[in-house]
C-alpha atoms as a PDB file:
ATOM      1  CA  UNK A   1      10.613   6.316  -1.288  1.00  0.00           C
ATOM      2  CA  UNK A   2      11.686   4.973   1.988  1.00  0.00           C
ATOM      3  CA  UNK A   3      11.378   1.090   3.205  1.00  0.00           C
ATOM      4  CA  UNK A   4       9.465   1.956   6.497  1.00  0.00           C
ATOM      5  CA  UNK A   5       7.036   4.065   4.877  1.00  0.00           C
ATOM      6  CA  UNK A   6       5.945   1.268   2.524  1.00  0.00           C
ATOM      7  CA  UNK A   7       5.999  -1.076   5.090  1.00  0.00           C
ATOM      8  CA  UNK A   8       3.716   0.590   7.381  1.00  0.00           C
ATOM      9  CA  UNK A   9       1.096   1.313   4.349  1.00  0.00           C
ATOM     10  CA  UNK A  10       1.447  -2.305   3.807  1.00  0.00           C
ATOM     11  CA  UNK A  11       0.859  -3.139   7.079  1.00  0.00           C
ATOM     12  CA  UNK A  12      -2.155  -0.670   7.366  1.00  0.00           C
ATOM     13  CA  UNK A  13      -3.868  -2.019   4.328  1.00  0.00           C
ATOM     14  CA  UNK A  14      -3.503  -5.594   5.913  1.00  0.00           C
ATOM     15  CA  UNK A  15      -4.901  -4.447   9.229  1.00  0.00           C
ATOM     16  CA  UNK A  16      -8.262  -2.711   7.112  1.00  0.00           C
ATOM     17  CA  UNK A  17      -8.732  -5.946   5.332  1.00  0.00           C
ATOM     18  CA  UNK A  18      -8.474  -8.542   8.427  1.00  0.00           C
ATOM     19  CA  UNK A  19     -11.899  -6.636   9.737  1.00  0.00           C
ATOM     20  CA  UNK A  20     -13.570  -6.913   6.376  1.00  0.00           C
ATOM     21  CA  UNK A  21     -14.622 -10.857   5.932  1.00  0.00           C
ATOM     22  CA  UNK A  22     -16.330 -10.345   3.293  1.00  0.00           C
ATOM     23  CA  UNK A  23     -12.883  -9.326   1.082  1.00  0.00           C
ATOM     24  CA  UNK A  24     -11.012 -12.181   2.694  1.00  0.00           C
ATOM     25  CA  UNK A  25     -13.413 -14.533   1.322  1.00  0.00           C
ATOM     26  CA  UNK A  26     -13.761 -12.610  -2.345  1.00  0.00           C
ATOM     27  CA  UNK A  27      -9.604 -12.957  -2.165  1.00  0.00           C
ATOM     28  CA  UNK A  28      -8.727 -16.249  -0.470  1.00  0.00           C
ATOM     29  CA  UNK A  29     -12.270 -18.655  -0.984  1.00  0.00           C
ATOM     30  CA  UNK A  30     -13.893 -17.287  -4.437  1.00  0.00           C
ATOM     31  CA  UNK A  31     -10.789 -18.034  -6.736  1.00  0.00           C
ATOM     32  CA  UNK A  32     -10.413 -21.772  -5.477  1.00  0.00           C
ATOM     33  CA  UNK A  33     -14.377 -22.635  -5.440  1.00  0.00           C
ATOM     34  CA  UNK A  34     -14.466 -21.121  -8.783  1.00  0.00           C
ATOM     35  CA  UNK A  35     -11.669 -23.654 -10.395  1.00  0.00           C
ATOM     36  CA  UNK A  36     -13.457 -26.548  -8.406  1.00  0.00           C
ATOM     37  CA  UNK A  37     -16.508 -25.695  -9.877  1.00  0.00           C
ATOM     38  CA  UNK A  38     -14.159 -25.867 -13.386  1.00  0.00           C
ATOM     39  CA  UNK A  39     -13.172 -28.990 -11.857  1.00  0.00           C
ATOM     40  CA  UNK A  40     -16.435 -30.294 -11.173  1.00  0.00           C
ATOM     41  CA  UNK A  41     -18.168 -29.682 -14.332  1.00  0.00           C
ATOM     42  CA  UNK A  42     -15.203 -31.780 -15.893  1.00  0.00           C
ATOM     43  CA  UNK A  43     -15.279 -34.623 -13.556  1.00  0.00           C
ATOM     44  CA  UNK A  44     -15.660 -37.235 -16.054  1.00  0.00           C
ATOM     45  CA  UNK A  45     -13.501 -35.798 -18.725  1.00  0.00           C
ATOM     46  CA  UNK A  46      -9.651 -35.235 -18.848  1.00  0.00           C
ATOM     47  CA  UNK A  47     -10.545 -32.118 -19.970  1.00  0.00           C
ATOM     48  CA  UNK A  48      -9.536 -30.013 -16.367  1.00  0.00           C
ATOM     49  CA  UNK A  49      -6.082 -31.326 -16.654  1.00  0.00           C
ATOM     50  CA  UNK A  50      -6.059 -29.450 -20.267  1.00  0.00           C
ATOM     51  CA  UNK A  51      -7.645 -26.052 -18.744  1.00  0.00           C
ATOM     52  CA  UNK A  52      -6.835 -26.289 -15.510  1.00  0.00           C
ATOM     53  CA  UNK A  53      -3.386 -24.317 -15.530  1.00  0.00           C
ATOM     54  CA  UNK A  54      -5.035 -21.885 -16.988  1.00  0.00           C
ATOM     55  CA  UNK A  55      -7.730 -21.631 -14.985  1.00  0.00           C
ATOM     56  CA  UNK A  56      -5.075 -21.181 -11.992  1.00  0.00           C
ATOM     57  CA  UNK A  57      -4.038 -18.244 -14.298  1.00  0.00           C
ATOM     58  CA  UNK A  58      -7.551 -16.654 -14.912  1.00  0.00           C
ATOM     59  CA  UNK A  59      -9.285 -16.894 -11.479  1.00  0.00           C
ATOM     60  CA  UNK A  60      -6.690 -15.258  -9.321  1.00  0.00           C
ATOM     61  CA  UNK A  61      -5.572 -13.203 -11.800  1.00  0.00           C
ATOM     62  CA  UNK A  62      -9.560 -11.312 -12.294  1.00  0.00           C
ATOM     63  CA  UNK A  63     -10.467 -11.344  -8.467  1.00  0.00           C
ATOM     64  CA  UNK A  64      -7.260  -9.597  -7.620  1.00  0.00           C
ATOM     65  CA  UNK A  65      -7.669  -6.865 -10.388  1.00  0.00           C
ATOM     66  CA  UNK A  66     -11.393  -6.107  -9.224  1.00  0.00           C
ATOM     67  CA  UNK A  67     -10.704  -5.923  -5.888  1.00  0.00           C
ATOM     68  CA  UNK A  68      -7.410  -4.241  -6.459  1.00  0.00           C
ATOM     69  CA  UNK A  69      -9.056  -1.097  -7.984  1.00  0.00           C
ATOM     70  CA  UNK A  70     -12.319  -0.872  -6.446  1.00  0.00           C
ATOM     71  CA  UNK A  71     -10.087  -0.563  -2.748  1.00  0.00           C
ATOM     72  CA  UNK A  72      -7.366   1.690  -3.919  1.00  0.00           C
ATOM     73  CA  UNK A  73     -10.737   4.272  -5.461  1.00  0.00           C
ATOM     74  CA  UNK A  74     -12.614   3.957  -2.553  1.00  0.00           C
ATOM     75  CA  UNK A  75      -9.930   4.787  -0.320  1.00  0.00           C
ATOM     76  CA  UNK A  76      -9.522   7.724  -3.007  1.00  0.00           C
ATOM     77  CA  UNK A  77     -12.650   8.828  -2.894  1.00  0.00           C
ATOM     78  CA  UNK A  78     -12.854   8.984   1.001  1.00  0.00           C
ATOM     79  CA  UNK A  79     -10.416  11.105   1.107  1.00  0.00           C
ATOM     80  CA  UNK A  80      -7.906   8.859   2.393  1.00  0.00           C
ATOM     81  CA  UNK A  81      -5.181   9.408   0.041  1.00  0.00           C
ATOM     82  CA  UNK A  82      -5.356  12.719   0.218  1.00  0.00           C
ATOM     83  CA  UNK A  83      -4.814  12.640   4.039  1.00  0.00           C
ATOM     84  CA  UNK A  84      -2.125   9.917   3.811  1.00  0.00           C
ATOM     85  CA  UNK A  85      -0.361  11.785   0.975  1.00  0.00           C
ATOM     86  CA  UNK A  86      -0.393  15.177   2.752  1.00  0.00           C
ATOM     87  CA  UNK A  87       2.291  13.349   5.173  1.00  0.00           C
ATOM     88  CA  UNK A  88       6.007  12.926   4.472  1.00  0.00           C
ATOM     89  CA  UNK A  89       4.300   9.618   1.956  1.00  0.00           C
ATOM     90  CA  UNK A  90       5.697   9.580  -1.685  1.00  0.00           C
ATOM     91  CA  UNK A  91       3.168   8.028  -4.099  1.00  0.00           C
ATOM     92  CA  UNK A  92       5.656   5.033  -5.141  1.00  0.00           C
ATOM     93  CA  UNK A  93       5.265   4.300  -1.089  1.00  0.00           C
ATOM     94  CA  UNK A  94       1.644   4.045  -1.362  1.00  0.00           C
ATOM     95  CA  UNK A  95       1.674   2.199  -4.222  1.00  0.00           C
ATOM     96  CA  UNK A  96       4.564  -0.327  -3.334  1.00  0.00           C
ATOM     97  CA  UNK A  97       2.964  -0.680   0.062  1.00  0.00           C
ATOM     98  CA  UNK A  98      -0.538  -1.682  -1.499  1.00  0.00           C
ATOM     99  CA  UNK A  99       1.506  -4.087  -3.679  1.00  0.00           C
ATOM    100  CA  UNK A 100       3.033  -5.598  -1.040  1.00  0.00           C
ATOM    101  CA  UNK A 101      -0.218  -6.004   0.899  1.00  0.00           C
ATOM    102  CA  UNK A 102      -2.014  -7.506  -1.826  1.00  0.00           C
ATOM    103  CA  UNK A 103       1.076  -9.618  -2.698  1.00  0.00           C
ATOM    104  CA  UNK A 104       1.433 -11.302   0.482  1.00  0.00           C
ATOM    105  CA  UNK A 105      -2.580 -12.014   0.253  1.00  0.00           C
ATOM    106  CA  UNK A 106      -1.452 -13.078  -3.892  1.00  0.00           C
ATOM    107  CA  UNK A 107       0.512 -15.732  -1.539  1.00  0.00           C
ATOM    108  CA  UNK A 108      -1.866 -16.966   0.058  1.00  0.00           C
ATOM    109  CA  UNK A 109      -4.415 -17.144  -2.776  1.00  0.00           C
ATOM    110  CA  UNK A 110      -2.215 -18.909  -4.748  1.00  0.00           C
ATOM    111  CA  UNK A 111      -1.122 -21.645  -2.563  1.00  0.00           C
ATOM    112  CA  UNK A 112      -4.403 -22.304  -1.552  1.00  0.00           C
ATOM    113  CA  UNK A 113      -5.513 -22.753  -5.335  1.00  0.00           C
ATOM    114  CA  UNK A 114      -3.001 -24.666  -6.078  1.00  0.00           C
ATOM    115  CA  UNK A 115      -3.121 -26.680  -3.158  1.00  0.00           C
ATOM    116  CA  UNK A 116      -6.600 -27.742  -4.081  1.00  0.00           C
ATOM    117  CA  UNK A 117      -6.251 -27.988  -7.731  1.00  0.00           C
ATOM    118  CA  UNK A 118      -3.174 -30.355  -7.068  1.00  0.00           C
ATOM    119  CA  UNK A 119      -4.728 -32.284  -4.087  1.00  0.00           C
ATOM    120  CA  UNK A 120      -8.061 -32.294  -4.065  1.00  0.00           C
ATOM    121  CA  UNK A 121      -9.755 -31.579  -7.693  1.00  0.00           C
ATOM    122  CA  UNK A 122      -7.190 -33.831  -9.657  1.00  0.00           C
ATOM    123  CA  UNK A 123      -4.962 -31.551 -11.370  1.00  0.00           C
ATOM    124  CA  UNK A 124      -2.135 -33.229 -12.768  1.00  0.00           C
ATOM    125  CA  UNK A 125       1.214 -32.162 -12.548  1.00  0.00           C
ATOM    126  CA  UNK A 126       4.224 -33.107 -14.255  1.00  0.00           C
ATOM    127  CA  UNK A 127       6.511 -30.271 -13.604  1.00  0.00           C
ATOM    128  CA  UNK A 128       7.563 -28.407 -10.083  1.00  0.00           C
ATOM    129  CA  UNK A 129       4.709 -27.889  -7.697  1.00  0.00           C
ATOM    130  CA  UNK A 130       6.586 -24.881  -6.330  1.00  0.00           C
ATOM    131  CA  UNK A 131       7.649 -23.543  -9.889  1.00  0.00           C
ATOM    132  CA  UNK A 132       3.616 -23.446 -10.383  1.00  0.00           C
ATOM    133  CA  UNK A 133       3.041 -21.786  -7.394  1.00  0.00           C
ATOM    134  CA  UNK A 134       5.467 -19.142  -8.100  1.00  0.00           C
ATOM    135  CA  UNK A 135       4.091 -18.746 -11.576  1.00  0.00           C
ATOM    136  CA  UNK A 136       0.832 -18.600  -9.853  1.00  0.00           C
ATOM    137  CA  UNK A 137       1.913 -15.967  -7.319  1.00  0.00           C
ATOM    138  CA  UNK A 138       3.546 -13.455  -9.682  1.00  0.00           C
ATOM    139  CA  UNK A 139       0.149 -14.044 -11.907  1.00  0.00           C
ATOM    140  CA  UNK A 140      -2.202 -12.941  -9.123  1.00  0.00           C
ATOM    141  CA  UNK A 141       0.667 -10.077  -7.913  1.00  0.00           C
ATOM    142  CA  UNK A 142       0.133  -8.908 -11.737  1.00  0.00           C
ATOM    143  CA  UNK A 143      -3.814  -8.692 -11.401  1.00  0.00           C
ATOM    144  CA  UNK A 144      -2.878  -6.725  -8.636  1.00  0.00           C
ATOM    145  CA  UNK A 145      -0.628  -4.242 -10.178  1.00  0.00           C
ATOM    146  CA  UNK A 146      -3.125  -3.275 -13.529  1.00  0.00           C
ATOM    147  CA  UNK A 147      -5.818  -3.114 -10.462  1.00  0.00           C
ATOM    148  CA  UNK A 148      -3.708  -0.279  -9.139  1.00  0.00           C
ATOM    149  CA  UNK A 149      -3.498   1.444 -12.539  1.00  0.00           C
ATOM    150  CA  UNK A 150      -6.553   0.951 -13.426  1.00  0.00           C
ATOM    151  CA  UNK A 151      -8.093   2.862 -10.456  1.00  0.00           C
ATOM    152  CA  UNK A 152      -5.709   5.696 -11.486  1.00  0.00           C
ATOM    153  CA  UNK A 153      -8.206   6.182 -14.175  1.00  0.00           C
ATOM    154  CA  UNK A 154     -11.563   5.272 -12.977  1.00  0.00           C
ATOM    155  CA  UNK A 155     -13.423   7.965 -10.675  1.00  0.00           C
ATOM    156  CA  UNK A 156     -15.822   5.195  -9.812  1.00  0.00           C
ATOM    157  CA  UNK A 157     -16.545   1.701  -8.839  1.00  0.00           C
ATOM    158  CA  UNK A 158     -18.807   1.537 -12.261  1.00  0.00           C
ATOM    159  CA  UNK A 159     -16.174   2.889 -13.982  1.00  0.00           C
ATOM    160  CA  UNK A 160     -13.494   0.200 -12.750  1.00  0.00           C
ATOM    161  CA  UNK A 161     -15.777  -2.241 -13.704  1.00  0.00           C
ATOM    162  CA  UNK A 162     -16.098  -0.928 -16.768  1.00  0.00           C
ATOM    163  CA  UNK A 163     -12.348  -1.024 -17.456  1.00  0.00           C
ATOM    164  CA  UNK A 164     -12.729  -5.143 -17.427  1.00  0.00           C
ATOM    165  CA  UNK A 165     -13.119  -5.123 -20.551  1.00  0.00           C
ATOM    166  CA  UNK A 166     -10.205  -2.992 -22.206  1.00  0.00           C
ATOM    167  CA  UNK A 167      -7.692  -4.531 -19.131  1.00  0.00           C
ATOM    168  CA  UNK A 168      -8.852  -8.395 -18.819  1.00  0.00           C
ATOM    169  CA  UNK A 169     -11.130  -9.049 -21.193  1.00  0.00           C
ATOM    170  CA  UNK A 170      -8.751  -9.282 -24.309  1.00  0.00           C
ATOM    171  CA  UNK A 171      -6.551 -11.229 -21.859  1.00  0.00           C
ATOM    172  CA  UNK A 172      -8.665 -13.946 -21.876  1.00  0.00           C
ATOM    173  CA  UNK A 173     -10.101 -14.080 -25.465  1.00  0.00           C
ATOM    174  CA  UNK A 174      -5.985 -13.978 -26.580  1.00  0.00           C
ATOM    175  CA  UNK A 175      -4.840 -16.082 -24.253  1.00  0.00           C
ATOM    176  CA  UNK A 176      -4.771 -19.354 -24.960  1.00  0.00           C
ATOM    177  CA  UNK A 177      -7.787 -20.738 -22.985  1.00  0.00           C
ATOM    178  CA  UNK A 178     -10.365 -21.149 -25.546  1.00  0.00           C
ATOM    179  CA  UNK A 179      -7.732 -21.979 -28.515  1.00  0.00           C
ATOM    180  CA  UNK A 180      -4.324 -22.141 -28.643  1.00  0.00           C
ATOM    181  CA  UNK A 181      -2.669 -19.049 -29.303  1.00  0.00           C
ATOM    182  CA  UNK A 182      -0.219 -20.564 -32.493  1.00  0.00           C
ATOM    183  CA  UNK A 183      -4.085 -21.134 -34.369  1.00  0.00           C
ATOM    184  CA  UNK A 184      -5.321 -17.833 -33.459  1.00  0.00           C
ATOM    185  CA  UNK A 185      -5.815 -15.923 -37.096  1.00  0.00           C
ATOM    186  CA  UNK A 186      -2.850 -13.761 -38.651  1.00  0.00           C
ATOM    187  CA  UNK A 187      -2.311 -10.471 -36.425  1.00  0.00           C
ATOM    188  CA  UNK A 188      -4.363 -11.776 -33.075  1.00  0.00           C
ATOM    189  CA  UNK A 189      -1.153 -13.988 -32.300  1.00  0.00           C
ATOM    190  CA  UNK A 190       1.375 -11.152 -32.331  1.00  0.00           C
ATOM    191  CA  UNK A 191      -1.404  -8.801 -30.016  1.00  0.00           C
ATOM    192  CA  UNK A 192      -1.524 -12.111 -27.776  1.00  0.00           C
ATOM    193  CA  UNK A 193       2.385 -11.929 -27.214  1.00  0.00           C
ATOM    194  CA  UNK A 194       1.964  -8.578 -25.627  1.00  0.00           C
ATOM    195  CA  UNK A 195      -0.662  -9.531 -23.358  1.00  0.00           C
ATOM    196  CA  UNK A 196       0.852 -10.495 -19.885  1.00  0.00           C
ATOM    197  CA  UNK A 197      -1.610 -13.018 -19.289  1.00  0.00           C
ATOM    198  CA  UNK A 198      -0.934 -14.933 -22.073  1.00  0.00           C
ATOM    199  CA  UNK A 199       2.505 -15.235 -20.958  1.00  0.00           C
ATOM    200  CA  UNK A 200       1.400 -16.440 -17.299  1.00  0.00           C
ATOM    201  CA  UNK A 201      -0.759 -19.338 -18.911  1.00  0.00           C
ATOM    202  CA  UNK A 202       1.938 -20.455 -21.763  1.00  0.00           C
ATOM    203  CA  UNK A 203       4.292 -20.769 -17.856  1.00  0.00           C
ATOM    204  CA  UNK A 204       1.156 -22.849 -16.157  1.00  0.00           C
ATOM    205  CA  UNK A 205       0.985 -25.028 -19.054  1.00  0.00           C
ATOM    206  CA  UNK A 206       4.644 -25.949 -19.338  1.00  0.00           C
ATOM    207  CA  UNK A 207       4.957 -26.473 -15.850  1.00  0.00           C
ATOM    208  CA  UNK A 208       1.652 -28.845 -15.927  1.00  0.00           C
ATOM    209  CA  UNK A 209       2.921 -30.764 -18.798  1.00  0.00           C
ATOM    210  CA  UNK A 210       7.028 -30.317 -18.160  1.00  0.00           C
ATOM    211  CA  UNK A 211       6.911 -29.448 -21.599  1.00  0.00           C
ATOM    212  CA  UNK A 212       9.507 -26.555 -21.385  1.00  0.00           C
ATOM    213  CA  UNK A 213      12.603 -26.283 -19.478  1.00  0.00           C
ATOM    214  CA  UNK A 214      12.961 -24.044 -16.447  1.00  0.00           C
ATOM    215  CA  UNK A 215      14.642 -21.350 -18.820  1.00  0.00           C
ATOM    216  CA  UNK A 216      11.824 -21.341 -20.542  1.00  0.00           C
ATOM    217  CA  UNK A 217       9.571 -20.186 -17.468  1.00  0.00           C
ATOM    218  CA  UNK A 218      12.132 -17.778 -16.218  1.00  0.00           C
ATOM    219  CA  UNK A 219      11.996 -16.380 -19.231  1.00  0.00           C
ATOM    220  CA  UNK A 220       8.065 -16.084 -18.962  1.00  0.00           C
ATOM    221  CA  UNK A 221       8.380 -14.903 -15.093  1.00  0.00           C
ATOM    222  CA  UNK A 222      10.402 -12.282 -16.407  1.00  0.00           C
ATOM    223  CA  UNK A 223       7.938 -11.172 -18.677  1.00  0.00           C
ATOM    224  CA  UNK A 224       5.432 -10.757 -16.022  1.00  0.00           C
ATOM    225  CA  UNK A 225       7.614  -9.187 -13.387  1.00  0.00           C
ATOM    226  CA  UNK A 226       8.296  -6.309 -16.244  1.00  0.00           C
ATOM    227  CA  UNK A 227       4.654  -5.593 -16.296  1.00  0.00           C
ATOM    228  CA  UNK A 228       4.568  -5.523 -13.031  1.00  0.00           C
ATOM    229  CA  UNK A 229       7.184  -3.169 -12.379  1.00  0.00           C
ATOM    230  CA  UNK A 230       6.060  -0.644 -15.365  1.00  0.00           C
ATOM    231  CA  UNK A 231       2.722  -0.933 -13.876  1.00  0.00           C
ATOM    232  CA  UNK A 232       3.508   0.316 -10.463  1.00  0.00           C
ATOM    233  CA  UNK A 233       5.550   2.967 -11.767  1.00  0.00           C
ATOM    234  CA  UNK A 234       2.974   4.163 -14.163  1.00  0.00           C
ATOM    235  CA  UNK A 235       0.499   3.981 -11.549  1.00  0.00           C
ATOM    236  CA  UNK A 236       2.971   6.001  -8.967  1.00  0.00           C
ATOM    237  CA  UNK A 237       3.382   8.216 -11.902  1.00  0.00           C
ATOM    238  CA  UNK A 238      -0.757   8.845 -12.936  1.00  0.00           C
ATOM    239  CA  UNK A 239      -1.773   8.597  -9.059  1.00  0.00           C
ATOM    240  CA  UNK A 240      -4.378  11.152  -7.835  1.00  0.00           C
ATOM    241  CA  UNK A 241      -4.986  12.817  -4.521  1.00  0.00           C
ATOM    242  CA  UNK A 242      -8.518  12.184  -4.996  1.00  0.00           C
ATOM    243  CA  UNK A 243     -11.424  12.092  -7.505  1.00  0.00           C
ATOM    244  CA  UNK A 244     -12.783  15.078  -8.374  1.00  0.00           C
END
């Protein structure tokens, strides 16, 4: 694994997805229209202030992981990665330089999200604006990450979608959004503290409420940067040449 070879995959995935529109606006537009819309529905309620952290959580988090997988398998697919990895490339350089890529996009995702859900749609904040941004950032970096592994699996763009609901879908139902985890039966509580999800919408909601201390959402952060790291080295690990 060597800097400049992750860097320039990085950089090449960048310059594929700056002539694709289309992606830009699935990446940068979709997750922001799709928490005004949250927003929206709630105008006359103080209920968006209650969901709205973790809708911050949720959006990103899904439009990262789709997109994610479905680029990493086409590029498979193509024959791409074959061609790339035939060159003095290591796998953990592809797959760092994708996450890097889709990080720095993560970035921008995130600030825009939470520059609108702070700004413009009324989401109230009692905690550090940058402390949920960063929690917001590693969230969308981590839908970006199980994206990676889950193309490792998937030979097509059915099958990714049909991972949703073994990667993301128990996220979501365990996570806190549509009841709190502490009154989730006996059993689903302890599954929900393994979910990484979970663990980026408990951070959200302290910071929105300044509930917790800042130790508290290290600790959290932490959390979600290990599944991110055993996520890119499991997908370095389970990373094919190409589908057969």
């Amino acid at each position: 694994m060597t800097p400049l070879r992750t860097l320039a995959t990085a950089g090449r995935v960048l310059a594929q997805i700056r002539h694709d529109p289309r992606t830009i606006a699935l990446l940068l537009v979709v997750p922001s229209l799709l928490i005004g819309l949250v927003a929206w529905i709630f105008s006359d309620t103080t209920v968006f202030s209650t969901i709205g952290p973790a809708m911050l959580a949720l959006f990103p988090f899904v439009v990262m992981f789709v997109v994610t997988s479905i680029t990493t398998l086409r590029e498979r697919r193509t024959g791409t990665l074959e061609r790339m990895l035939s060159m003095p490339l290591g796998k953990a350089d592809l797959i760092l330089g994708y996450t890097l890529a889709f990080g720095l996009l993560a970035v921008l995702q995130s600030s825009i999200a939470v520059g609108l859900s702070v700004w413009v749609y009324g989401l109230e904040i009692e905690g550090s604006v940058w402390l949920l941004l960063s929690v917001a950032v590693a969230d969308a970096v981590l839908g970006t990450t199980l994206g990676l592994l889950a193309s490792a699996f998937a030979r097509t763009e059915f099958q990714v979608v049909q991972f949703m609901p073994a990667f993301v879908f128990p996220q979501i139902l365990l996570g806190g959004i549509f009841l709190p985890r502490d009154q989730l039966p006996a059993g689903l509580e302890e599954i929900s503290d393994w979910l990484p999800l979970s663990h980026a919408i408990d951070a959200l909601r302290a910071v929105a409420t300044d509930s917790e201390d800042a130790a508290y959402v290290t600790a959290e952060l932490l959390v979600i940067g290990a599944w991110i790291v055993a996520a890119v080295v499991i997908g370095s690990i389970t990373l094919r040449r190409r589908t057969p």
